[in-house]
Protein backbone atom coordinates (compact mmCIF):
# COMPACT_ATOMS: atom_id res chain seq x y z
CA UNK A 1 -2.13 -13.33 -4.67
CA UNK A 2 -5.12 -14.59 -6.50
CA UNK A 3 -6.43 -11.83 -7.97
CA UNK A 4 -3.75 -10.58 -10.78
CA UNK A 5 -6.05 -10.17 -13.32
CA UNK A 6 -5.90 -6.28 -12.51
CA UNK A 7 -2.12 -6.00 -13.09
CA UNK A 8 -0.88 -5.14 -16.49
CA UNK A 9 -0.34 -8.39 -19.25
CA UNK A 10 3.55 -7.72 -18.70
CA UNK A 11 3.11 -8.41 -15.21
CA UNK A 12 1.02 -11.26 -15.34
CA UNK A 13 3.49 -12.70 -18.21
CA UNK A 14 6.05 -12.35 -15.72
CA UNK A 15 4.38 -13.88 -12.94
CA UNK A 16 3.99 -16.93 -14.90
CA UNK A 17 7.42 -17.21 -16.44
CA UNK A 18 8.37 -17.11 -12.62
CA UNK A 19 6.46 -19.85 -11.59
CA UNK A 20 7.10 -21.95 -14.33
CA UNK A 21 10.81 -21.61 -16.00
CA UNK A 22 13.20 -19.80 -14.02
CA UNK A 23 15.90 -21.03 -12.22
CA UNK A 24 17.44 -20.55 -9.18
CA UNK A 25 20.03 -17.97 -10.53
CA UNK A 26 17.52 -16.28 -12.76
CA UNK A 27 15.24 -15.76 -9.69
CA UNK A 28 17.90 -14.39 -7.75
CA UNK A 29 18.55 -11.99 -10.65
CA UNK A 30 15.03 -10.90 -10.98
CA UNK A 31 14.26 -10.41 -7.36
CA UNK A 32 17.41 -7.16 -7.44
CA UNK A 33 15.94 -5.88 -10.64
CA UNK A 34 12.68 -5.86 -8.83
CA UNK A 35 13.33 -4.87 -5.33
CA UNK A 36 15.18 -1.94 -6.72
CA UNK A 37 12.88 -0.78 -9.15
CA UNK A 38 10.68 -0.93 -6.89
CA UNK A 39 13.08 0.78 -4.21
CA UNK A 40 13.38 3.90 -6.92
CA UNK A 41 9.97 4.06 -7.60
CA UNK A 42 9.16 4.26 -3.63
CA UNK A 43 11.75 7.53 -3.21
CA UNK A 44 10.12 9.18 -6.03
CA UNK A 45 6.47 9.21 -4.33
């Protein structure tokens, strides 16, 4: 994913913050807030 300069700053933000500080149990916690926003998102299109 190398070109993220088209996604929104929160996204990018995010992106980094992932990378660089979370830890295990925050990743876990911010792949289910992801996957089912992204799971809602999907059923309304």
């Amino acid at each position: 994913m190398k070109n993220i300069d088209k996604y929104p700053k929160s996204i990018k933000k995010a992106v980094r913050y992932i990378k660089q500080d979370a830890s295990k149990e925050q990743l876990e916690e911010i792949r289910k807030l992801i996957d089912y926003a992204i799971e809602r998102r999907t059923l309304r299109l």
